[in-house]
C-alpha atoms as a PDB file:
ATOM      1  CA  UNK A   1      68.443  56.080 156.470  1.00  0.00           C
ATOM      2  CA  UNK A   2      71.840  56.929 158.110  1.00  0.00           C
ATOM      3  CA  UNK A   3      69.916  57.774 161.196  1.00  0.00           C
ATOM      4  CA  UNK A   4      67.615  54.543 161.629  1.00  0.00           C
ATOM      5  CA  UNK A   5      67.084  53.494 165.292  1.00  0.00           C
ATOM      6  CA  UNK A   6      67.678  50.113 165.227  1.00  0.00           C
ATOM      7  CA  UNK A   7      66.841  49.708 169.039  1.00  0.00           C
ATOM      8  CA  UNK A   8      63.877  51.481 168.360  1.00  0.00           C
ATOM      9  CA  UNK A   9      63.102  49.455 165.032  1.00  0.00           C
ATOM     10  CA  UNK A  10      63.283  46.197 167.054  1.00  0.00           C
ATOM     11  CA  UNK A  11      60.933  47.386 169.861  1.00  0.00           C
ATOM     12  CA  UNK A  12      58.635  48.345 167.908  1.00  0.00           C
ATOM     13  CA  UNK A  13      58.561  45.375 165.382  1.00  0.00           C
ATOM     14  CA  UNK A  14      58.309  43.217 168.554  1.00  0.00           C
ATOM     15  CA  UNK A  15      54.785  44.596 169.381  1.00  0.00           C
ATOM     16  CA  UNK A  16      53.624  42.737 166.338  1.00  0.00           C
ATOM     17  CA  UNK A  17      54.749  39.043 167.552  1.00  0.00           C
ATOM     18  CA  UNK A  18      51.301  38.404 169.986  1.00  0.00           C
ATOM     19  CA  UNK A  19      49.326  38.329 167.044  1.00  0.00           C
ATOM     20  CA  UNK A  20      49.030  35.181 164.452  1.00  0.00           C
ATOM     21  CA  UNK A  21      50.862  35.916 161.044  1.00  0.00           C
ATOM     22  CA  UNK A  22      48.881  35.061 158.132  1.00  0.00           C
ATOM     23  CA  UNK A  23      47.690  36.204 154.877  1.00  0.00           C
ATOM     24  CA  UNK A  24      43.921  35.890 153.880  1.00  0.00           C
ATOM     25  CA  UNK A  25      44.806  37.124 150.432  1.00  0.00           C
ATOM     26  CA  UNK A  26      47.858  38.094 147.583  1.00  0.00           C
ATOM     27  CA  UNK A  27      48.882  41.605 147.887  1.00  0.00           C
ATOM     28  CA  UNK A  28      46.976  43.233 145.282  1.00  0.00           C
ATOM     29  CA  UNK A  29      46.864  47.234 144.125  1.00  0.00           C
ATOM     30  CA  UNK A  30      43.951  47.939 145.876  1.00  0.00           C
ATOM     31  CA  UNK A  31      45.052  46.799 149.270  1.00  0.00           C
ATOM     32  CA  UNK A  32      48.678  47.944 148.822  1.00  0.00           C
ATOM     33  CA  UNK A  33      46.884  51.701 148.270  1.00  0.00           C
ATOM     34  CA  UNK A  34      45.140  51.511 151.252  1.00  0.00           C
ATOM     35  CA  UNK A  35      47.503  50.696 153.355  1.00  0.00           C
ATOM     36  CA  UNK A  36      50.826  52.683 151.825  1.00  0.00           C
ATOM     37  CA  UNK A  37      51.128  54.771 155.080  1.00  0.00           C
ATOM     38  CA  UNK A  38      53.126  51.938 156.170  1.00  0.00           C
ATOM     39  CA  UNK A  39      55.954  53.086 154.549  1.00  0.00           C
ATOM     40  CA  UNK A  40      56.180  56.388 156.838  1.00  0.00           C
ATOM     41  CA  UNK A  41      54.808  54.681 160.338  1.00  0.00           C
ATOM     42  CA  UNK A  42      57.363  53.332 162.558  1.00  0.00           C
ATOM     43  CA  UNK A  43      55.341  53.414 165.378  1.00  0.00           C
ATOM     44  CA  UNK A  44      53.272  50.787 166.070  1.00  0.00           C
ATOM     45  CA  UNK A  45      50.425  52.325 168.048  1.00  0.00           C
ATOM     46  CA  UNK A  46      50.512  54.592 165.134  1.00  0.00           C
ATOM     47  CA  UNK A  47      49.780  52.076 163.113  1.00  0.00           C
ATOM     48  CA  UNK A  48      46.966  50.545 164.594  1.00  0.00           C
ATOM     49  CA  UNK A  49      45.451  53.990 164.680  1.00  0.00           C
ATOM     50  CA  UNK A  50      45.587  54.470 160.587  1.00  0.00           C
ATOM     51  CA  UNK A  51      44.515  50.740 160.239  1.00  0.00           C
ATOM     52  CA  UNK A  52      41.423  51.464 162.474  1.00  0.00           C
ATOM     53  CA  UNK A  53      41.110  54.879 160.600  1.00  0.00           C
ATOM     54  CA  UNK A  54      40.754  52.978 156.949  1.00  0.00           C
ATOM     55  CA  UNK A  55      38.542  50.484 158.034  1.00  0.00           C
ATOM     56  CA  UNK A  56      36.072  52.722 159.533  1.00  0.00           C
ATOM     57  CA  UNK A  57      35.841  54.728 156.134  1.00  0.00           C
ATOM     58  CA  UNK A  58      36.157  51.462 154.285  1.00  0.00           C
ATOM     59  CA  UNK A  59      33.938  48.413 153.948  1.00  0.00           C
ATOM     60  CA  UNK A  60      36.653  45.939 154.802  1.00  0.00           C
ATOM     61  CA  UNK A  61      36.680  42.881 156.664  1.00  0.00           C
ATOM     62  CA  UNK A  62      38.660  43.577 160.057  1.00  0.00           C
ATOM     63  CA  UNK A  63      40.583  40.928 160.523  1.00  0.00           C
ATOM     64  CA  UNK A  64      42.140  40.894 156.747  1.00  0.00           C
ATOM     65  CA  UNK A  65      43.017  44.043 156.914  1.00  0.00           C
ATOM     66  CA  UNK A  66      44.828  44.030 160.091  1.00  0.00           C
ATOM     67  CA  UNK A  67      46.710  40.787 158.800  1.00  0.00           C
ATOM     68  CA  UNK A  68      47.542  42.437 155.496  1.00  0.00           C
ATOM     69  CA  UNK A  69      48.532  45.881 156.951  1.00  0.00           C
ATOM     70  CA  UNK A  70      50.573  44.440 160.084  1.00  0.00           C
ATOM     71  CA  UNK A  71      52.541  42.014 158.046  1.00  0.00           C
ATOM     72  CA  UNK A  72      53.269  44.029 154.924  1.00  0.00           C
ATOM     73  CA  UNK A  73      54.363  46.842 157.760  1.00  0.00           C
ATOM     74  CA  UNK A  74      56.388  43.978 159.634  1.00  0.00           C
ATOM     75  CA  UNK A  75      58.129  42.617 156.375  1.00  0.00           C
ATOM     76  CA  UNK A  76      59.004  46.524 155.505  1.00  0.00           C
ATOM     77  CA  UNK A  77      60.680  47.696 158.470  1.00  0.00           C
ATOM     78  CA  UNK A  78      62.401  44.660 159.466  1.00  0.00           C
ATOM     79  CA  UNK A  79      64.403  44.665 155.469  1.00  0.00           C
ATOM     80  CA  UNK A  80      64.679  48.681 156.063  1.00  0.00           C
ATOM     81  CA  UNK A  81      66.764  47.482 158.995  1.00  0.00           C
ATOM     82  CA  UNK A  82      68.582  44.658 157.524  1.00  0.00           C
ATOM     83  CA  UNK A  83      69.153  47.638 154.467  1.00  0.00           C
ATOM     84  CA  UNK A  84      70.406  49.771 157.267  1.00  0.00           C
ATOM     85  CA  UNK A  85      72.827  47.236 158.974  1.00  0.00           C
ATOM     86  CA  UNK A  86      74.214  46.213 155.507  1.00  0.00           C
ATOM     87  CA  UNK A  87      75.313  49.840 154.495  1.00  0.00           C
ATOM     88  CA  UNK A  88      76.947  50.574 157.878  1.00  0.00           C
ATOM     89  CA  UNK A  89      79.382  48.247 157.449  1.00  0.00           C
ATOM     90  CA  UNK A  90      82.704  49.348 156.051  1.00  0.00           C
ATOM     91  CA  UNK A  91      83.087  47.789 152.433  1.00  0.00           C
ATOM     92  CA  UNK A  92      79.627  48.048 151.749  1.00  0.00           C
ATOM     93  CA  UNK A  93      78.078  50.777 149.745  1.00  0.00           C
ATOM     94  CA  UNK A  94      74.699  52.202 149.131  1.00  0.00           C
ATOM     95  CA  UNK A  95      73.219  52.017 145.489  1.00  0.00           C
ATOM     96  CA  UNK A  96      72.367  56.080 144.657  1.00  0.00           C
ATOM     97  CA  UNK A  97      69.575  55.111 142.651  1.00  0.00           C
ATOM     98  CA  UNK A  98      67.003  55.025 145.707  1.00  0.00           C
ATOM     99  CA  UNK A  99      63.845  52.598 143.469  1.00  0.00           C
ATOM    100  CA  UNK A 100      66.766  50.203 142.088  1.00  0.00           C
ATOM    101  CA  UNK A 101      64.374  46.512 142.110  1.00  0.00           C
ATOM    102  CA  UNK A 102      67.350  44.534 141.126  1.00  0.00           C
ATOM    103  CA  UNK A 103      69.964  45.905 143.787  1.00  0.00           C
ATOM    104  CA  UNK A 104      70.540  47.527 147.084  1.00  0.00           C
ATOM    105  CA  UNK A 105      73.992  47.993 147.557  1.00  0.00           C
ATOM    106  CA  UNK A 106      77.648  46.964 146.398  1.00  0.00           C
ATOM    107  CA  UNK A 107      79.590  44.491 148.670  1.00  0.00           C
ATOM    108  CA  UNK A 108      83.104  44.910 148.065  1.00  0.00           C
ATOM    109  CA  UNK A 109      82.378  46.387 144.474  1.00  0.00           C
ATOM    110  CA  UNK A 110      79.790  43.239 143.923  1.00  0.00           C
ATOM    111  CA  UNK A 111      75.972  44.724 143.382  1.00  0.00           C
ATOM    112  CA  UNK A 112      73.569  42.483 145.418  1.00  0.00           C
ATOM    113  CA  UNK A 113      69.963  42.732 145.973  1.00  0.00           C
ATOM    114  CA  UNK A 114      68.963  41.142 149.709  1.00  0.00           C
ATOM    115  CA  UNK A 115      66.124  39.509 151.202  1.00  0.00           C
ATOM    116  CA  UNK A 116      64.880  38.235 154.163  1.00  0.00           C
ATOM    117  CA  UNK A 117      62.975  34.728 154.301  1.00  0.00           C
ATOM    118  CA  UNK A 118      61.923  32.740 156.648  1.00  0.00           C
ATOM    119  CA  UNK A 119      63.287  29.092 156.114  1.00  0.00           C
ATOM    120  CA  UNK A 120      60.042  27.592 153.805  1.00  0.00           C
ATOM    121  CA  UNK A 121      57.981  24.349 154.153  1.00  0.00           C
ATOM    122  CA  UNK A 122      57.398  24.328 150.365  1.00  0.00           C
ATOM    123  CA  UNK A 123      60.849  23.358 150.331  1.00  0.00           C
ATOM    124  CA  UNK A 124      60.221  20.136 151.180  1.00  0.00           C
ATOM    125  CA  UNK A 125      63.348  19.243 153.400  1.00  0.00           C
ATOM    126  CA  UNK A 126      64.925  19.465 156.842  1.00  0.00           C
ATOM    127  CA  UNK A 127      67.024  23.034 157.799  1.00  0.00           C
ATOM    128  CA  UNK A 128      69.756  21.002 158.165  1.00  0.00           C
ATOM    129  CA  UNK A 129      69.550  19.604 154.703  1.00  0.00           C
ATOM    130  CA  UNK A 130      69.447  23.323 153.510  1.00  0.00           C
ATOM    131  CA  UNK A 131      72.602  24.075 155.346  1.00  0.00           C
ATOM    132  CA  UNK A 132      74.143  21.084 153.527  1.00  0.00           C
ATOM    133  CA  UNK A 133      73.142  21.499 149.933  1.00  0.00           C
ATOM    134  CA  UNK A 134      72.964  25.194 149.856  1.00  0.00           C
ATOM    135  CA  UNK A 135      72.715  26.125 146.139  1.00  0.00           C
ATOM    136  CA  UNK A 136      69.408  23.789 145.970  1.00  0.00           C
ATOM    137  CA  UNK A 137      68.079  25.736 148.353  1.00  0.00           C
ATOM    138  CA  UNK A 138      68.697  29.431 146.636  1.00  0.00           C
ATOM    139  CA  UNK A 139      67.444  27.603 143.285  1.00  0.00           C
ATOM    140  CA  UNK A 140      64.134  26.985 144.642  1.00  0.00           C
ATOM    141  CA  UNK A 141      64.031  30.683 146.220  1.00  0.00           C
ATOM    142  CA  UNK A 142      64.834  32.132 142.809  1.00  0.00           C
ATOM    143  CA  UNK A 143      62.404  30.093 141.266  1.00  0.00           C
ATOM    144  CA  UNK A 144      59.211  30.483 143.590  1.00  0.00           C
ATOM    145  CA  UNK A 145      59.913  34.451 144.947  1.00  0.00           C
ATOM    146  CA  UNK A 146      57.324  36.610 144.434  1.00  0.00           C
ATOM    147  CA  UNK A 147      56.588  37.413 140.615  1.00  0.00           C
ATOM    148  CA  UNK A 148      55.704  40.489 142.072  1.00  0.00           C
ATOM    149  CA  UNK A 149      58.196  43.486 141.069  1.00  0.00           C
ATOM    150  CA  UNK A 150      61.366  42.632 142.944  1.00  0.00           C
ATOM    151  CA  UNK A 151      61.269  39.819 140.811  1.00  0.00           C
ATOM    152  CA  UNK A 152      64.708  38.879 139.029  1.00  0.00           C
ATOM    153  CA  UNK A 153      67.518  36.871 138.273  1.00  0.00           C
ATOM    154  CA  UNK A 154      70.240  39.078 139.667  1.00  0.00           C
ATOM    155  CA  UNK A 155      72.680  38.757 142.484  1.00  0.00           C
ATOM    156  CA  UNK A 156      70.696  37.737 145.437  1.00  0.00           C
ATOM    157  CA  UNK A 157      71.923  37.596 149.411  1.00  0.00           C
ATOM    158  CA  UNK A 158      68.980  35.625 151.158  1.00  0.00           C
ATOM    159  CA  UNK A 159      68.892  35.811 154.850  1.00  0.00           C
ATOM    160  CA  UNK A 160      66.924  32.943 156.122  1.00  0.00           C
ATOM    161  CA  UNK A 161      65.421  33.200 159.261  1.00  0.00           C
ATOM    162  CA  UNK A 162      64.907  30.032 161.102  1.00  0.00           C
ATOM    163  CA  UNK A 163      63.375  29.277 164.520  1.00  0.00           C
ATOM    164  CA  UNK A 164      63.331  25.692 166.078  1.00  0.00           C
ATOM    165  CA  UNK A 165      60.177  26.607 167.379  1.00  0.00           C
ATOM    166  CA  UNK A 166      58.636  26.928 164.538  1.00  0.00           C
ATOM    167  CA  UNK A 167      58.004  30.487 164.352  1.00  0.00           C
ATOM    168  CA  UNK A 168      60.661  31.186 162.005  1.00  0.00           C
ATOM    169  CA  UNK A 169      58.706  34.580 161.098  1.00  0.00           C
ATOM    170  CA  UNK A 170      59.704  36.064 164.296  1.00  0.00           C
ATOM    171  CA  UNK A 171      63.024  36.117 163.994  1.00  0.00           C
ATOM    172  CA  UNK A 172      62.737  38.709 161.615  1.00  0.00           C
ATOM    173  CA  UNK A 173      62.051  41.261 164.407  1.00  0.00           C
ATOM    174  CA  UNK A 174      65.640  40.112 166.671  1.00  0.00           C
ATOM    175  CA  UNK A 175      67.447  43.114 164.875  1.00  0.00           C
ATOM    176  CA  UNK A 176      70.016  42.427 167.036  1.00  0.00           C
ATOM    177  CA  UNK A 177      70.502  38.825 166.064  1.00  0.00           C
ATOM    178  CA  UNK A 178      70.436  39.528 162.430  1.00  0.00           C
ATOM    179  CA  UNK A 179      73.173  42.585 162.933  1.00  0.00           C
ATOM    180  CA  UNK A 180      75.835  40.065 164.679  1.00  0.00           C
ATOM    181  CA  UNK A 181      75.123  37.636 162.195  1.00  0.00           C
ATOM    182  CA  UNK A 182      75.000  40.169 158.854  1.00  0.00           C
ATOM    183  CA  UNK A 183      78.438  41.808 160.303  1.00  0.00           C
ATOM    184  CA  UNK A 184      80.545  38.541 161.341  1.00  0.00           C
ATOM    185  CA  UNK A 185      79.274  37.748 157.431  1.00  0.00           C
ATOM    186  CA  UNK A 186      80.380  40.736 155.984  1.00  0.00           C
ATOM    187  CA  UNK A 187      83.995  40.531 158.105  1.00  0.00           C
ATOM    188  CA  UNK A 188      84.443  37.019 156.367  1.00  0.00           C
ATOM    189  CA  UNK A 189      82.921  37.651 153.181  1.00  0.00           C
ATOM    190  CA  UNK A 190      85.149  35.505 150.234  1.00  0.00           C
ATOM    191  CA  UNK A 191      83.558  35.855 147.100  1.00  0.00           C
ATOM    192  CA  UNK A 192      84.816  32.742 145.986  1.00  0.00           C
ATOM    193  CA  UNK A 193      82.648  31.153 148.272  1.00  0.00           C
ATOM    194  CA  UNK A 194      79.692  32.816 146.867  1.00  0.00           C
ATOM    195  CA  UNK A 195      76.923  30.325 144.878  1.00  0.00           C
ATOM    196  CA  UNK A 196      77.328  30.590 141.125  1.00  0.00           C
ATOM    197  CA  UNK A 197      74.439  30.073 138.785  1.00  0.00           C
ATOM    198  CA  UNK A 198      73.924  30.779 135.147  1.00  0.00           C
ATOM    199  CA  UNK A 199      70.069  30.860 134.695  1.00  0.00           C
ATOM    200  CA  UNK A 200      70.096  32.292 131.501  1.00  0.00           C
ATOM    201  CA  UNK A 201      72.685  32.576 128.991  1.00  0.00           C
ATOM    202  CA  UNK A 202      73.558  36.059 128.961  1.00  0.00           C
ATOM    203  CA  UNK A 203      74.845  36.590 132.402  1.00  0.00           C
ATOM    204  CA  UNK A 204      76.106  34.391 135.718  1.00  0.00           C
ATOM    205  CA  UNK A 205      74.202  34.984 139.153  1.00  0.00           C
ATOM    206  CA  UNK A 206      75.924  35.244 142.192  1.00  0.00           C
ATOM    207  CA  UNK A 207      73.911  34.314 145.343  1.00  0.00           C
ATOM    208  CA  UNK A 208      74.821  33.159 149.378  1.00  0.00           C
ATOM    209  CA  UNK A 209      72.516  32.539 152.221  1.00  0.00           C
ATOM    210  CA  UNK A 210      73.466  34.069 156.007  1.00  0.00           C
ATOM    211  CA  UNK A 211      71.577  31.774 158.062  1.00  0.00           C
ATOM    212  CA  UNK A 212      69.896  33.605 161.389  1.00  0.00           C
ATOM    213  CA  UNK A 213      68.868  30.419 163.794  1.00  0.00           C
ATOM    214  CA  UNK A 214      67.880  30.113 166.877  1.00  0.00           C
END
């Protein structure tokens, strides 16, 4: 991880941005096995080479399996960078436990998991109503992420991606917008600033939102 190009990251996540983004289907085991080699391909030449090598020894349907492979591959390498950028910054520290689902590293002593999302239409109101009422907008993230299994209630950094374009999902591959914006964060960072919520009794959740916008 220490040695993660992030130059090279960004290239290469860029070569996915010609083609439409969208899922035909939930992740599901089956598909996630298939397609695992994403995990260990940076490349993305590479990648369309083991995509076209599954689908000629499996009876899949083409497109679906390019959508599901390319963005699960996207979504990956783009957090492996924001992972990257986060843990090269001076007061913030790796978690030693490599599979931790609840956290990926201490900032300033304070564990926090992180995600990347683009700025969603479920929510149901303008960006700059978000930027206003910004606890609303983490409670509706912690209540409709993925009940997949980085599903919790823990400490949560969201950084939400938001194009006025439209194509907020693109944003994710401007490594170089999202490092200016995670380290002028991180050099600011007040944690009595952060979000407090108590959703359940036993413990308080700490959340904040860096918003990436352009």
């Amino acid at each position: 991880m220490n040695n993660l190009d992030l130059q090279n990251v960004e290239r290469e996540l860029k070569k996915r941005r010609p083609y439409p983004y969208k899922w035909f289907r939930k992740q599901n085991d089956q598909w996630d096995g298939l397609s695992n080699f994403i995990y260990h391909t940076a490349d993305w030449d590479e990648l369309l080479d083991k995509i076209k090598q599954v689908l000629e020894s499996q009876n899949l349907e083409k497109e679906e399996f390019f959508q599901y492979v390319s963005n699960r591959w996207y979504n990956f390498w783009s957090a492996k960078a924001v992972e990257h950028i986060f843990t090269q910054i001076e007061g913030v520290n790796r978690v030693n436990q490599v599979k931790d689902s609840e956290k990926d590293f201490y900032l300033f002593g304070i564990p926090f998991d992180h995600k990347t999302s683009v700025f969603p239409n479920g929510f149901g109101k303008s960006f700059e109503y978000a930027k206003s009422n910004k606890p609303e907008l983490i409670q509706w993230f912690y209540k409709n992420q993925s009940t997949q299994q980085r599903h919790h209630l823990k400490n949560r950094l969201f950084v939400v991606v938001y194009s006025s374009t439209g194509n907020h999902w693109k944003l994710k591959s401007e490594i170089s917008l999202l490092k200016r914006a995670i380290e002028s964060y991180v050099s600011g960072f007040n944690p009595e600033k952060l979000c407090s919520f108590n959703f359940s009794e036993e413990e308080q959740t700490l959340s904040d939102v860096i918003w990436i916008c352009k």
